[in-house]
PDBML (XML) file of the C-alpha atoms, coordinates in Angstrom:
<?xml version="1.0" encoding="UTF-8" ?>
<PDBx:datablock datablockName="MODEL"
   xmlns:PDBx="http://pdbml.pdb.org/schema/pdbx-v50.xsd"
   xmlns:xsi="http://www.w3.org/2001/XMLSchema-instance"
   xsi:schemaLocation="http://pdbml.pdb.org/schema/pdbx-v50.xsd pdbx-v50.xsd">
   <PDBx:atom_siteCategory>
      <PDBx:atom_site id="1">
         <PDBx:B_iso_or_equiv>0.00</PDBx:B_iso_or_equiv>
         <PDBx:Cartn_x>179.721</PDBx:Cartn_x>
         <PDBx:Cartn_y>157.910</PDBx:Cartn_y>
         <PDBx:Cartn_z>51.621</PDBx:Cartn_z>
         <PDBx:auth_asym_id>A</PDBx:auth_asym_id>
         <PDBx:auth_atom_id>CA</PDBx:auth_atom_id>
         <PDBx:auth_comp_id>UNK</PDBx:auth_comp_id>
         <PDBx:auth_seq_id>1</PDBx:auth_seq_id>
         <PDBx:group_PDB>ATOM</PDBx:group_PDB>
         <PDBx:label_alt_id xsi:nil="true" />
         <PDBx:label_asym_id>A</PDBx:label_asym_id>
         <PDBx:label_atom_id>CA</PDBx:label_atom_id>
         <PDBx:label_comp_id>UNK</PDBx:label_comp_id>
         <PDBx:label_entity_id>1</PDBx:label_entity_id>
         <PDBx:label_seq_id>1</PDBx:label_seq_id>
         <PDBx:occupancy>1.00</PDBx:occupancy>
         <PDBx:pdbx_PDB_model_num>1</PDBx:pdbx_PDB_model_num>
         <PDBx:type_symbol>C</PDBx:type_symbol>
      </PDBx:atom_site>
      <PDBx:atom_site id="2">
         <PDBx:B_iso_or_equiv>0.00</PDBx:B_iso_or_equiv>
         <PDBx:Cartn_x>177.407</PDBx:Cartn_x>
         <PDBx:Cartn_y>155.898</PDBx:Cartn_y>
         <PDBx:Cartn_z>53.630</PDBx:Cartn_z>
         <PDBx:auth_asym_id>A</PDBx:auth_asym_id>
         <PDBx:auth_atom_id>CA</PDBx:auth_atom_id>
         <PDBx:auth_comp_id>UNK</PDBx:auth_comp_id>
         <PDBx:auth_seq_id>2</PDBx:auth_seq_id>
         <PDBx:group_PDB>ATOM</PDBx:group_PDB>
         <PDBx:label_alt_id xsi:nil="true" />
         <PDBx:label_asym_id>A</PDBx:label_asym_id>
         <PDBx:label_atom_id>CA</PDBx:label_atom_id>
         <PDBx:label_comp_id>UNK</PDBx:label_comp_id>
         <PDBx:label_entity_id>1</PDBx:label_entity_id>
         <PDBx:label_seq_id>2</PDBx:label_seq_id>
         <PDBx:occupancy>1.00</PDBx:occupancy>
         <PDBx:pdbx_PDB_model_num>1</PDBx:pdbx_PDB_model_num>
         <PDBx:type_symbol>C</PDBx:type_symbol>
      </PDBx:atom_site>
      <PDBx:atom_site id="3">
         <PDBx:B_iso_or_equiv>0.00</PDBx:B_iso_or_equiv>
         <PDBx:Cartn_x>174.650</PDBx:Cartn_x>
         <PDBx:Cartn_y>158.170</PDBx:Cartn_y>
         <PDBx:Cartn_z>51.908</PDBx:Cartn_z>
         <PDBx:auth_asym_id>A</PDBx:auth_asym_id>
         <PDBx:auth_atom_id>CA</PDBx:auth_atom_id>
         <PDBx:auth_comp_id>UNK</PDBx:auth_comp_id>
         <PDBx:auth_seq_id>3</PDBx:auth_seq_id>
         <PDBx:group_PDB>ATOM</PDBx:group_PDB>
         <PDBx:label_alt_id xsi:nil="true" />
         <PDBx:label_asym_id>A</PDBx:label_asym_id>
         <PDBx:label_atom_id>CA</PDBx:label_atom_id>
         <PDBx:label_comp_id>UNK</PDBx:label_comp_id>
         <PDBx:label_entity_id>1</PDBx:label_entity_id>
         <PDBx:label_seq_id>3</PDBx:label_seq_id>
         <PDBx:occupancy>1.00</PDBx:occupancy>
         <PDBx:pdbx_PDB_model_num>1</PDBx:pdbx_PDB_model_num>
         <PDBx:type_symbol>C</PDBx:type_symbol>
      </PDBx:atom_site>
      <PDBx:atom_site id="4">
         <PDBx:B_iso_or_equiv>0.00</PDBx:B_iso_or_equiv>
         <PDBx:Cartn_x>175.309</PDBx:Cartn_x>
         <PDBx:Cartn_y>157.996</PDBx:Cartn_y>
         <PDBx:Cartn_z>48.697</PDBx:Cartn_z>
         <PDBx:auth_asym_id>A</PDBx:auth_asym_id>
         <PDBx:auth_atom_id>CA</PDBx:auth_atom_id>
         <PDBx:auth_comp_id>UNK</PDBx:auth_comp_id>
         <PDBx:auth_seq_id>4</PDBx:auth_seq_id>
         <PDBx:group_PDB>ATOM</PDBx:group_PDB>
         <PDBx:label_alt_id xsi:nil="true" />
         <PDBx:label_asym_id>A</PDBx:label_asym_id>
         <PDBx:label_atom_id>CA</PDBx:label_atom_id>
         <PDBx:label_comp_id>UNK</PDBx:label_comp_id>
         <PDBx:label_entity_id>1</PDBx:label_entity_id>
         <PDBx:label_seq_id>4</PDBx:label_seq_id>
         <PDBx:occupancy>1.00</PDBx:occupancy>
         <PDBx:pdbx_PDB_model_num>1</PDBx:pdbx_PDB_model_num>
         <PDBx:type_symbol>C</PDBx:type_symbol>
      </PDBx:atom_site>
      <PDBx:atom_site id="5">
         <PDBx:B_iso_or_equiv>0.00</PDBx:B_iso_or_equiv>
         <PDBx:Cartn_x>176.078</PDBx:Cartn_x>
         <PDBx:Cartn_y>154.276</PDBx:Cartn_y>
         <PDBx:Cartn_z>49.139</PDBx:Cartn_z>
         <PDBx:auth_asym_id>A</PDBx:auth_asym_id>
         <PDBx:auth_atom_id>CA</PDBx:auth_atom_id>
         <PDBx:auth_comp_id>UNK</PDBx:auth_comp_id>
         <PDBx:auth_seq_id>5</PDBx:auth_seq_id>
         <PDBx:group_PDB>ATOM</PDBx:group_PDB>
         <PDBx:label_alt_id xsi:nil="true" />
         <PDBx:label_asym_id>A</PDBx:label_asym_id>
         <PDBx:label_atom_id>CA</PDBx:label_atom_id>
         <PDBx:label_comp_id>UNK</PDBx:label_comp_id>
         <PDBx:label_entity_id>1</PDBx:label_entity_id>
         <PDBx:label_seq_id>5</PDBx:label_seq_id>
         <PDBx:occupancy>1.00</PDBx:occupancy>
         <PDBx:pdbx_PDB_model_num>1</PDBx:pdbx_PDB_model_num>
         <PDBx:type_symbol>C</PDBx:type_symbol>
      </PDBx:atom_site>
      <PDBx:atom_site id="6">
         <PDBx:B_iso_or_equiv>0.00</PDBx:B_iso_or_equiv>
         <PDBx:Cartn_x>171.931</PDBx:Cartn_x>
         <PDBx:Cartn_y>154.278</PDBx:Cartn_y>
         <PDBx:Cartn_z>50.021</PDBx:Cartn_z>
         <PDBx:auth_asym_id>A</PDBx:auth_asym_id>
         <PDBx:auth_atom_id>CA</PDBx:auth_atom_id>
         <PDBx:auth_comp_id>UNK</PDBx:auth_comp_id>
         <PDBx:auth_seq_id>6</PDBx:auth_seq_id>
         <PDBx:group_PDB>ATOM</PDBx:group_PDB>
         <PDBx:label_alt_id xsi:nil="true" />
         <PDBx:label_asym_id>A</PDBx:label_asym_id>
         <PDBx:label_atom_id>CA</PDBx:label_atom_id>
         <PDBx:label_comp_id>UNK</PDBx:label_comp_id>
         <PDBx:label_entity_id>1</PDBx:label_entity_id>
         <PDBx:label_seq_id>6</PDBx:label_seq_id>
         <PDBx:occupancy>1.00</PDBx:occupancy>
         <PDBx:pdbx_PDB_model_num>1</PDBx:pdbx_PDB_model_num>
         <PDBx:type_symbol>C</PDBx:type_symbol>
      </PDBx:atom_site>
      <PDBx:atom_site id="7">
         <PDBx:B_iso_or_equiv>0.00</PDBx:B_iso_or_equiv>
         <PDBx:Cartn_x>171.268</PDBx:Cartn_x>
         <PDBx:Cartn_y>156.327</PDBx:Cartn_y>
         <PDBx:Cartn_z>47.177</PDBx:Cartn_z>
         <PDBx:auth_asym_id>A</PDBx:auth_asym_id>
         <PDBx:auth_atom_id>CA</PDBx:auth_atom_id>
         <PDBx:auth_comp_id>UNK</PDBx:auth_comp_id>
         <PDBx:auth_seq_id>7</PDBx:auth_seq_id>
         <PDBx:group_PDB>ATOM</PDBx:group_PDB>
         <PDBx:label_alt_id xsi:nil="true" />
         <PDBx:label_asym_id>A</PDBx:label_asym_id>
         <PDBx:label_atom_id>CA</PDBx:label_atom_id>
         <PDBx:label_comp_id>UNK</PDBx:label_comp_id>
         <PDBx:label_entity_id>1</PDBx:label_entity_id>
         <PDBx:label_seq_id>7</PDBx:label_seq_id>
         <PDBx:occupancy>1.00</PDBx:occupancy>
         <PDBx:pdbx_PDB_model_num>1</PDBx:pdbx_PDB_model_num>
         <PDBx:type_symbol>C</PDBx:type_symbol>
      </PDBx:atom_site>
      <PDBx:atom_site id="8">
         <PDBx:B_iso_or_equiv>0.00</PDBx:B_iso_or_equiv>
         <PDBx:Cartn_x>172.656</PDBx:Cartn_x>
         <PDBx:Cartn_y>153.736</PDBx:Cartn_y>
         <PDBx:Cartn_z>44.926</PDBx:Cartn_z>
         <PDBx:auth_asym_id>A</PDBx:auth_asym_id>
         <PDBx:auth_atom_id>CA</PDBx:auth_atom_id>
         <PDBx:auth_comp_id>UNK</PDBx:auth_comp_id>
         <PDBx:auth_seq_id>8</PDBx:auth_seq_id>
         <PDBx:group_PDB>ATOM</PDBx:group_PDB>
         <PDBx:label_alt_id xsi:nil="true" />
         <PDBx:label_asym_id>A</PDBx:label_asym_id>
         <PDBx:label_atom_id>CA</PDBx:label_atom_id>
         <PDBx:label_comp_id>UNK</PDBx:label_comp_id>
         <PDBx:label_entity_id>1</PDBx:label_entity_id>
         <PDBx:label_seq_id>8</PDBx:label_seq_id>
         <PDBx:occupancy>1.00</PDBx:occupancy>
         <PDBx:pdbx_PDB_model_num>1</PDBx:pdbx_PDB_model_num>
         <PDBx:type_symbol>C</PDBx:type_symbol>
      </PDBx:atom_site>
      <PDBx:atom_site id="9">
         <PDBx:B_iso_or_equiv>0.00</PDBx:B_iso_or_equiv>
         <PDBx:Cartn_x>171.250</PDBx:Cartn_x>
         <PDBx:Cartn_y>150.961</PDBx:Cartn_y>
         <PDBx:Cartn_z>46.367</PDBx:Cartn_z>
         <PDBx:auth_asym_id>A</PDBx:auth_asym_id>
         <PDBx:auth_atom_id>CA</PDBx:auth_atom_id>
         <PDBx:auth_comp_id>UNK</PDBx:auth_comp_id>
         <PDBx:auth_seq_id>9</PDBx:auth_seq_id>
         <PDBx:group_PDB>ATOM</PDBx:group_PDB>
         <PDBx:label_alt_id xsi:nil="true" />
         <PDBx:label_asym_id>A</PDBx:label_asym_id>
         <PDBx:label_atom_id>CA</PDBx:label_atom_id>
         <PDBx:label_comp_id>UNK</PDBx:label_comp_id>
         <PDBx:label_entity_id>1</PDBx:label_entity_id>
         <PDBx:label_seq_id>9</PDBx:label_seq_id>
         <PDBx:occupancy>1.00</PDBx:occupancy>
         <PDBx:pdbx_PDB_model_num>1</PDBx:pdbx_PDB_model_num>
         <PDBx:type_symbol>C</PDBx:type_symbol>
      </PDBx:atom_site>
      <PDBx:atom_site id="10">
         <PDBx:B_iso_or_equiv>0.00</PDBx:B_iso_or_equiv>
         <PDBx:Cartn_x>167.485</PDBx:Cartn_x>
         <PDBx:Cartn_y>152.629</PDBx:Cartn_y>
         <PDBx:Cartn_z>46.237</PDBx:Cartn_z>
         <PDBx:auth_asym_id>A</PDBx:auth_asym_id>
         <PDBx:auth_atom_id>CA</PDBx:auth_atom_id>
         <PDBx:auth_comp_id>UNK</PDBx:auth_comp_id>
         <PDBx:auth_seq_id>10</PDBx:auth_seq_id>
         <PDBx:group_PDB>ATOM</PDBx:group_PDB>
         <PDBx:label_alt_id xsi:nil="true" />
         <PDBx:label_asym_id>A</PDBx:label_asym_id>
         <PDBx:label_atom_id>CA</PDBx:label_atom_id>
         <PDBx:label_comp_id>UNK</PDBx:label_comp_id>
         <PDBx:label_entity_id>1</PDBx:label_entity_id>
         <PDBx:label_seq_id>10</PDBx:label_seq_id>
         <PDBx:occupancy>1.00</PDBx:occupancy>
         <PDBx:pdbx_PDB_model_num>1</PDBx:pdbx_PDB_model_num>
         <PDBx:type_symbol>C</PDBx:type_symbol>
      </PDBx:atom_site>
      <PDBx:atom_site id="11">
         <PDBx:B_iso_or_equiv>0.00</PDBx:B_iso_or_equiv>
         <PDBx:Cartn_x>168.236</PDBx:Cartn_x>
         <PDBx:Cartn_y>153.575</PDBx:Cartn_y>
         <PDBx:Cartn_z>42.623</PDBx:Cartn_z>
         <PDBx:auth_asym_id>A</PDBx:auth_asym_id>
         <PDBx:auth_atom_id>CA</PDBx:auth_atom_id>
         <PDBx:auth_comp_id>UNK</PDBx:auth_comp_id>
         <PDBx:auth_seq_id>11</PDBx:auth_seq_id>
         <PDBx:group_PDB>ATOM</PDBx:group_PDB>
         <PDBx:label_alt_id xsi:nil="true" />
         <PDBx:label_asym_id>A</PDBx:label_asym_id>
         <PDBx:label_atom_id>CA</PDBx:label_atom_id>
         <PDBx:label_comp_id>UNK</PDBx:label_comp_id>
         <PDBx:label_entity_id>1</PDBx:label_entity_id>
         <PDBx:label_seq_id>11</PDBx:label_seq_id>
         <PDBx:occupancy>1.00</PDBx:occupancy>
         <PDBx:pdbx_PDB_model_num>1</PDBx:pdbx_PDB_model_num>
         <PDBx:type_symbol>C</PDBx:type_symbol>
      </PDBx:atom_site>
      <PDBx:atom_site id="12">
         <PDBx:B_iso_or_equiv>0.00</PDBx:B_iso_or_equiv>
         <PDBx:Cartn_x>169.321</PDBx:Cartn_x>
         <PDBx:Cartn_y>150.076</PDBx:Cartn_y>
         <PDBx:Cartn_z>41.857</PDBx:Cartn_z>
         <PDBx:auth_asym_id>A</PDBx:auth_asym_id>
         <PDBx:auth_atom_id>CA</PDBx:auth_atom_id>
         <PDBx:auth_comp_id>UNK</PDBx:auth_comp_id>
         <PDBx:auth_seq_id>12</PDBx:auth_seq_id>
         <PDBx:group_PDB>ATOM</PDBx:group_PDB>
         <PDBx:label_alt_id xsi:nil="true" />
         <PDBx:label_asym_id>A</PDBx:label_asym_id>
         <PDBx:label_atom_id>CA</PDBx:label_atom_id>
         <PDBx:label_comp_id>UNK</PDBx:label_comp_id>
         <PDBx:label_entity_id>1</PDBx:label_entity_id>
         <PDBx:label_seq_id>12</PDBx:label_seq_id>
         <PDBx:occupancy>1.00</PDBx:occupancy>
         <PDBx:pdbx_PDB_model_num>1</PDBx:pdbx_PDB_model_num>
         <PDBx:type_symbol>C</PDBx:type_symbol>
      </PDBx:atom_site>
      <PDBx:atom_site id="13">
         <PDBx:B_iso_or_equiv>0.00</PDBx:B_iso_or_equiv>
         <PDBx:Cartn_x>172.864</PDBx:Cartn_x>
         <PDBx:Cartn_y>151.915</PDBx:Cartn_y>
         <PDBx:Cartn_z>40.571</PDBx:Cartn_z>
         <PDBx:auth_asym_id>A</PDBx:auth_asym_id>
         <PDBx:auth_atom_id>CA</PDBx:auth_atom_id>
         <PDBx:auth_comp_id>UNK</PDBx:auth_comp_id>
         <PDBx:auth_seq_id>13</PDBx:auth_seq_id>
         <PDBx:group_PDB>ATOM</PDBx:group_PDB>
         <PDBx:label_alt_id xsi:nil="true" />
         <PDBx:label_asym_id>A</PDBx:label_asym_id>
         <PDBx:label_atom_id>CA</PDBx:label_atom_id>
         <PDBx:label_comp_id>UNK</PDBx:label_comp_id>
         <PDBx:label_entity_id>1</PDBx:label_entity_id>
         <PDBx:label_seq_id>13</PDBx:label_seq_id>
         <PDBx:occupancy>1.00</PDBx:occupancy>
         <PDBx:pdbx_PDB_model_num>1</PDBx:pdbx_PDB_model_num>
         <PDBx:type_symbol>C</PDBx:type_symbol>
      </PDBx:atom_site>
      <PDBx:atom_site id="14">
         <PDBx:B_iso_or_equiv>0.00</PDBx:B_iso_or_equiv>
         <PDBx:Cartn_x>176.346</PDBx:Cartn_x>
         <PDBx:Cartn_y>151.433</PDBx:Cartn_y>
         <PDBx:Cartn_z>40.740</PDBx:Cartn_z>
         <PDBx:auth_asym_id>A</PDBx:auth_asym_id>
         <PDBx:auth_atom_id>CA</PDBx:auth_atom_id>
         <PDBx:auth_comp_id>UNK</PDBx:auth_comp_id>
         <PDBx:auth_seq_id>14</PDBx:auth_seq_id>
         <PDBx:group_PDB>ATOM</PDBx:group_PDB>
         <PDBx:label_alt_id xsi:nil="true" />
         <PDBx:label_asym_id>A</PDBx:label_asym_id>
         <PDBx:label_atom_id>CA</PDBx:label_atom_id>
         <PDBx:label_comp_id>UNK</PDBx:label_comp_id>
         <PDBx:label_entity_id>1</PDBx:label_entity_id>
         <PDBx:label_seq_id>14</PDBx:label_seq_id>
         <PDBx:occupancy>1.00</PDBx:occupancy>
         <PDBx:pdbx_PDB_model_num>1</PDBx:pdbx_PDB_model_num>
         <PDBx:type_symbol>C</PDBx:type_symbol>
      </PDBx:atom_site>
      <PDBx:atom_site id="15">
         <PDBx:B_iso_or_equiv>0.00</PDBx:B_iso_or_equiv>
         <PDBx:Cartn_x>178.117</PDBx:Cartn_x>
         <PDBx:Cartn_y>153.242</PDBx:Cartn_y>
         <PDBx:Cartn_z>43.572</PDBx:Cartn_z>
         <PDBx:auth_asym_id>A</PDBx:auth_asym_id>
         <PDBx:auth_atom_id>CA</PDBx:auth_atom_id>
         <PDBx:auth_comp_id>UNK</PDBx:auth_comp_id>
         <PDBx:auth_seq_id>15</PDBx:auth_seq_id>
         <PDBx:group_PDB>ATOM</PDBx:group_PDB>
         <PDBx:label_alt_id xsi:nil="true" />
         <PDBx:label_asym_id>A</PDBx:label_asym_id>
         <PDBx:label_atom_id>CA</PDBx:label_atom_id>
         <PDBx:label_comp_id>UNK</PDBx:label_comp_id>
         <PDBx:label_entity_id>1</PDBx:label_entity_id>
         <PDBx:label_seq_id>15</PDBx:label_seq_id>
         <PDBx:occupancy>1.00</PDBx:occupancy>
         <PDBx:pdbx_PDB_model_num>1</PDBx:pdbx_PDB_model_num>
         <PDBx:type_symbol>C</PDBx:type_symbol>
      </PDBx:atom_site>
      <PDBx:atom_site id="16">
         <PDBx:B_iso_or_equiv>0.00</PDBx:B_iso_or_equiv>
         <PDBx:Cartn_x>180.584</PDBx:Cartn_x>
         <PDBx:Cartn_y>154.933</PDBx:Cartn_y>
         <PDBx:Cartn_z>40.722</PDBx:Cartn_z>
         <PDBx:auth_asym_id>A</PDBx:auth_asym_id>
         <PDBx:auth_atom_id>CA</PDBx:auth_atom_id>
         <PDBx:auth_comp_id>UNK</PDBx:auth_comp_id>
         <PDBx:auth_seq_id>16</PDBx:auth_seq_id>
         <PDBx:group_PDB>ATOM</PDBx:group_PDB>
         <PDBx:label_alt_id xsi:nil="true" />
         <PDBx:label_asym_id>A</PDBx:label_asym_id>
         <PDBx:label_atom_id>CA</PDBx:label_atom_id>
         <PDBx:label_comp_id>UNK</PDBx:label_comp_id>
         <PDBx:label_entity_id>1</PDBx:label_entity_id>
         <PDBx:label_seq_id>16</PDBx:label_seq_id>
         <PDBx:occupancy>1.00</PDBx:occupancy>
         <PDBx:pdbx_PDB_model_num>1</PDBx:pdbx_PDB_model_num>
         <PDBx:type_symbol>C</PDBx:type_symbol>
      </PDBx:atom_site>
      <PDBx:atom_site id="17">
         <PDBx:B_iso_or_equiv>0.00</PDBx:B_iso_or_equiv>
         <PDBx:Cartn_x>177.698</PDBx:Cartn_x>
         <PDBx:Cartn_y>156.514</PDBx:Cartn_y>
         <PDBx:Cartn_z>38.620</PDBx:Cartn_z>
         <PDBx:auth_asym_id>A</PDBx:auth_asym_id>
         <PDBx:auth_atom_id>CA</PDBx:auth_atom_id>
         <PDBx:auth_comp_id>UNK</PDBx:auth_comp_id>
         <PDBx:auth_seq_id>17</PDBx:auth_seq_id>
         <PDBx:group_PDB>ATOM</PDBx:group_PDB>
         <PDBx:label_alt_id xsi:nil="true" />
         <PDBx:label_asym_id>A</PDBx:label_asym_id>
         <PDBx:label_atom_id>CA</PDBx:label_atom_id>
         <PDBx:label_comp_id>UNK</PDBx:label_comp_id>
         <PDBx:label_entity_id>1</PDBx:label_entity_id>
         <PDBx:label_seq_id>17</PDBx:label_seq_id>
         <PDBx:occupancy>1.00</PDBx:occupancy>
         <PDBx:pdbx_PDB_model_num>1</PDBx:pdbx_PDB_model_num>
         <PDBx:type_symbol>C</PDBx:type_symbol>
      </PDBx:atom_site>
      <PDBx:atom_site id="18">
         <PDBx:B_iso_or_equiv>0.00</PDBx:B_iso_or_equiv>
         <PDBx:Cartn_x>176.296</PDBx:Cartn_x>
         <PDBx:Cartn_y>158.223</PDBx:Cartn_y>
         <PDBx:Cartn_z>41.688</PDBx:Cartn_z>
         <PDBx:auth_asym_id>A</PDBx:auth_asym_id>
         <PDBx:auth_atom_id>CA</PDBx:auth_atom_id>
         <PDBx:auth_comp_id>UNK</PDBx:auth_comp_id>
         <PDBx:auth_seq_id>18</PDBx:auth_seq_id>
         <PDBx:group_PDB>ATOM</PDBx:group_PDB>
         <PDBx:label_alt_id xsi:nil="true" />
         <PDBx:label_asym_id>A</PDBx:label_asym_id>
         <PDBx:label_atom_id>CA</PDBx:label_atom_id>
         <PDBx:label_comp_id>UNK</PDBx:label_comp_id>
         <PDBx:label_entity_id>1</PDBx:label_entity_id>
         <PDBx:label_seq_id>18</PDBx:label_seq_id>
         <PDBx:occupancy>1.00</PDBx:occupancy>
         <PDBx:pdbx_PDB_model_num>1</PDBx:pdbx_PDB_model_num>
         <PDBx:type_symbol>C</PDBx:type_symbol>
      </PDBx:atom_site>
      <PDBx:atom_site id="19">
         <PDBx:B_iso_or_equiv>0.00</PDBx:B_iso_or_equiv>
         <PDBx:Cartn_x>179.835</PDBx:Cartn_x>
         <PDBx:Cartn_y>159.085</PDBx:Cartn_y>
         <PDBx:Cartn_z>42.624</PDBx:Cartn_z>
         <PDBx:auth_asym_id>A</PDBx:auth_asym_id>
         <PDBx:auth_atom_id>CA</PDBx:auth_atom_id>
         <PDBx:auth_comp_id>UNK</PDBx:auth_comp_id>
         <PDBx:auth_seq_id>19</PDBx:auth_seq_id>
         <PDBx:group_PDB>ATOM</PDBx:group_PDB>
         <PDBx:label_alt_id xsi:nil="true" />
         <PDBx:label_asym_id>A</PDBx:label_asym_id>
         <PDBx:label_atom_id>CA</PDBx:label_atom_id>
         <PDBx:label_comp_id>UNK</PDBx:label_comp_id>
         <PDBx:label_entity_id>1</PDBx:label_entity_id>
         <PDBx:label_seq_id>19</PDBx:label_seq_id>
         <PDBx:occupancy>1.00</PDBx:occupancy>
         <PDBx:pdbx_PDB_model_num>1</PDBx:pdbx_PDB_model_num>
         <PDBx:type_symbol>C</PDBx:type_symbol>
      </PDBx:atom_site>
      <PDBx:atom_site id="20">
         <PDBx:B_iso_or_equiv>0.00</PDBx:B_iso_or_equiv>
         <PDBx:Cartn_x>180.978</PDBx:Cartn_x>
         <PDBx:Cartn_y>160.455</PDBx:Cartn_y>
         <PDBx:Cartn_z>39.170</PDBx:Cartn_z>
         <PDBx:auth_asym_id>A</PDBx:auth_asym_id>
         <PDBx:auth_atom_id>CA</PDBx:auth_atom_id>
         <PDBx:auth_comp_id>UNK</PDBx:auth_comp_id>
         <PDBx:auth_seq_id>20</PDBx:auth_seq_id>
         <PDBx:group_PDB>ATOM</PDBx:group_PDB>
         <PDBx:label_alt_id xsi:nil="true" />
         <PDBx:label_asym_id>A</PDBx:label_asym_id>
         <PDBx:label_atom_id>CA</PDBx:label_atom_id>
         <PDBx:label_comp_id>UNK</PDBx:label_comp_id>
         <PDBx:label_entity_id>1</PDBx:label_entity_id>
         <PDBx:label_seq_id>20</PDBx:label_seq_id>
         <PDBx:occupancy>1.00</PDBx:occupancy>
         <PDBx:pdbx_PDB_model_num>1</PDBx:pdbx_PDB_model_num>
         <PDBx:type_symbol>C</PDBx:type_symbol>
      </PDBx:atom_site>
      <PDBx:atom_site id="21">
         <PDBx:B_iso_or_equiv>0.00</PDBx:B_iso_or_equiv>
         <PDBx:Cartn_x>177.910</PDBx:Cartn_x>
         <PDBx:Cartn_y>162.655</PDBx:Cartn_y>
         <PDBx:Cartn_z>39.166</PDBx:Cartn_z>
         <PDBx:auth_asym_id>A</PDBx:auth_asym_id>
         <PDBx:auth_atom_id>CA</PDBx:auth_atom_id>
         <PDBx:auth_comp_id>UNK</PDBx:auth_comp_id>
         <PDBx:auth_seq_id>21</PDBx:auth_seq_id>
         <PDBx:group_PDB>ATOM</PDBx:group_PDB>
         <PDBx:label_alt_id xsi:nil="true" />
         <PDBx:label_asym_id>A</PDBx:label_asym_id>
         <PDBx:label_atom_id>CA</PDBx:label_atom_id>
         <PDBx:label_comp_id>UNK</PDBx:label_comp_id>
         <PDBx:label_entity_id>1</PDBx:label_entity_id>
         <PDBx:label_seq_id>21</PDBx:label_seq_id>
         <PDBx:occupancy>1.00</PDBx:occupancy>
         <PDBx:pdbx_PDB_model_num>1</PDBx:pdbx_PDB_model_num>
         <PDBx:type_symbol>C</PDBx:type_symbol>
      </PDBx:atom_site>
      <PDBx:atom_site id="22">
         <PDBx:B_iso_or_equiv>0.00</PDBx:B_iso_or_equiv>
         <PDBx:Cartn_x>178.238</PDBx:Cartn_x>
         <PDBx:Cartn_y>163.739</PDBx:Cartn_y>
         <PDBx:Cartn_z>42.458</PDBx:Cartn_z>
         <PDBx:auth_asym_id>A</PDBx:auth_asym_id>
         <PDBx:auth_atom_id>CA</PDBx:auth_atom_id>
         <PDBx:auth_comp_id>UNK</PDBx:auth_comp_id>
         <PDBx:auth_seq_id>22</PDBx:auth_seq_id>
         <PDBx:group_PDB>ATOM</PDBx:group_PDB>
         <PDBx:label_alt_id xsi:nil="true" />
         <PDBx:label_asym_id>A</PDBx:label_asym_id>
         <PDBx:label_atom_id>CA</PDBx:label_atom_id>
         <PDBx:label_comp_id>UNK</PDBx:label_comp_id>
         <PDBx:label_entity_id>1</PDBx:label_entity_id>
         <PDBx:label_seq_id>22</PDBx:label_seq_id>
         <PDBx:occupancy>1.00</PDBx:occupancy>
         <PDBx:pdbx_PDB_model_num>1</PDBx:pdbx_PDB_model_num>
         <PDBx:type_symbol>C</PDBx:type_symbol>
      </PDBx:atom_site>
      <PDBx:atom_site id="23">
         <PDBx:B_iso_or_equiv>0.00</PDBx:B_iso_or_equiv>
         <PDBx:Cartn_x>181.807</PDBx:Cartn_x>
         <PDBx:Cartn_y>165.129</PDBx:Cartn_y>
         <PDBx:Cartn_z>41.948</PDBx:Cartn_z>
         <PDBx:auth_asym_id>A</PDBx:auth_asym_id>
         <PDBx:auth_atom_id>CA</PDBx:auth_atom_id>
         <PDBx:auth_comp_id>UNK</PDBx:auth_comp_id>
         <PDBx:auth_seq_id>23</PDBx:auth_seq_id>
         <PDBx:group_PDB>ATOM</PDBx:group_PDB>
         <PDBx:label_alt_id xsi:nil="true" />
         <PDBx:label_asym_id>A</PDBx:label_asym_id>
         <PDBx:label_atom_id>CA</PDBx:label_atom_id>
         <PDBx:label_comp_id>UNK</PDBx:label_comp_id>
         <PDBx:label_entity_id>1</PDBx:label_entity_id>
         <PDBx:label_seq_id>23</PDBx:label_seq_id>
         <PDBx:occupancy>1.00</PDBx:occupancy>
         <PDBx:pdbx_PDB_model_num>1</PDBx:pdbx_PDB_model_num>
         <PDBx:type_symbol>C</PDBx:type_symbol>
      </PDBx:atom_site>
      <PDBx:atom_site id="24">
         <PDBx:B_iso_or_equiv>0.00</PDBx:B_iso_or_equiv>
         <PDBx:Cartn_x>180.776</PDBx:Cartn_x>
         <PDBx:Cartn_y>166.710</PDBx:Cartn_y>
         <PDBx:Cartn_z>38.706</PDBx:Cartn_z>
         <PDBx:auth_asym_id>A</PDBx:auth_asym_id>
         <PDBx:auth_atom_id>CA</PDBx:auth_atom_id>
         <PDBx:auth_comp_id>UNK</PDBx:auth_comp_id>
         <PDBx:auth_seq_id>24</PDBx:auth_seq_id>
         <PDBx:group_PDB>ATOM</PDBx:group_PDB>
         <PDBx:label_alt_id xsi:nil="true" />
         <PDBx:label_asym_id>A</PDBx:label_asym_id>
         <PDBx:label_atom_id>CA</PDBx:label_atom_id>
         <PDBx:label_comp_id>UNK</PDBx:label_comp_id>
         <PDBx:label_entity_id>1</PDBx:label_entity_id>
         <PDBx:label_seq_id>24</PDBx:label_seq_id>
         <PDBx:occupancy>1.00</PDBx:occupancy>
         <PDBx:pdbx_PDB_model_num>1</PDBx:pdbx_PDB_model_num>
         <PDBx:type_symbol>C</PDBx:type_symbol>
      </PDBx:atom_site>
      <PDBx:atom_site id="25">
         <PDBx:B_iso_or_equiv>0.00</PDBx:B_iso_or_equiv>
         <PDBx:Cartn_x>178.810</PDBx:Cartn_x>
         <PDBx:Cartn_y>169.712</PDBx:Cartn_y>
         <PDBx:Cartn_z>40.124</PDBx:Cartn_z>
         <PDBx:auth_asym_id>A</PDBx:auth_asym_id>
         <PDBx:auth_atom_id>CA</PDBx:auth_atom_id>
         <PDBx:auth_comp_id>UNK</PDBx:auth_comp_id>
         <PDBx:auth_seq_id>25</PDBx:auth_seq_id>
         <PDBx:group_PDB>ATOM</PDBx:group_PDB>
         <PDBx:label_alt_id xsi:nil="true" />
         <PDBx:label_asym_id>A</PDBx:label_asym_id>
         <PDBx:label_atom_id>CA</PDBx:label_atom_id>
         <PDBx:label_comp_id>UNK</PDBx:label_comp_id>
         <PDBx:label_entity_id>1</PDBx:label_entity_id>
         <PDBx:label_seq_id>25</PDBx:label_seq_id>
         <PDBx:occupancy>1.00</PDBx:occupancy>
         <PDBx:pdbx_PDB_model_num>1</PDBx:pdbx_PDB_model_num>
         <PDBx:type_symbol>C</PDBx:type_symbol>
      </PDBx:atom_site>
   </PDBx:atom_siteCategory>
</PDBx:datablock>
């Protein structure tokens, strides 16, 4: 979590489209 929280912060994106994504594949 505290990873992809970084990863949406650096890509200016919400913390629910990284998420969604993330649990996809």
């Amino acid at each position: 979590a505290p990873h992809l929280r970084a990863l949406a912060e650096e890509m200016r994106m919400s913390m629910a489209e990284i998420w969604e994504v993330a649990t996809f594949y």
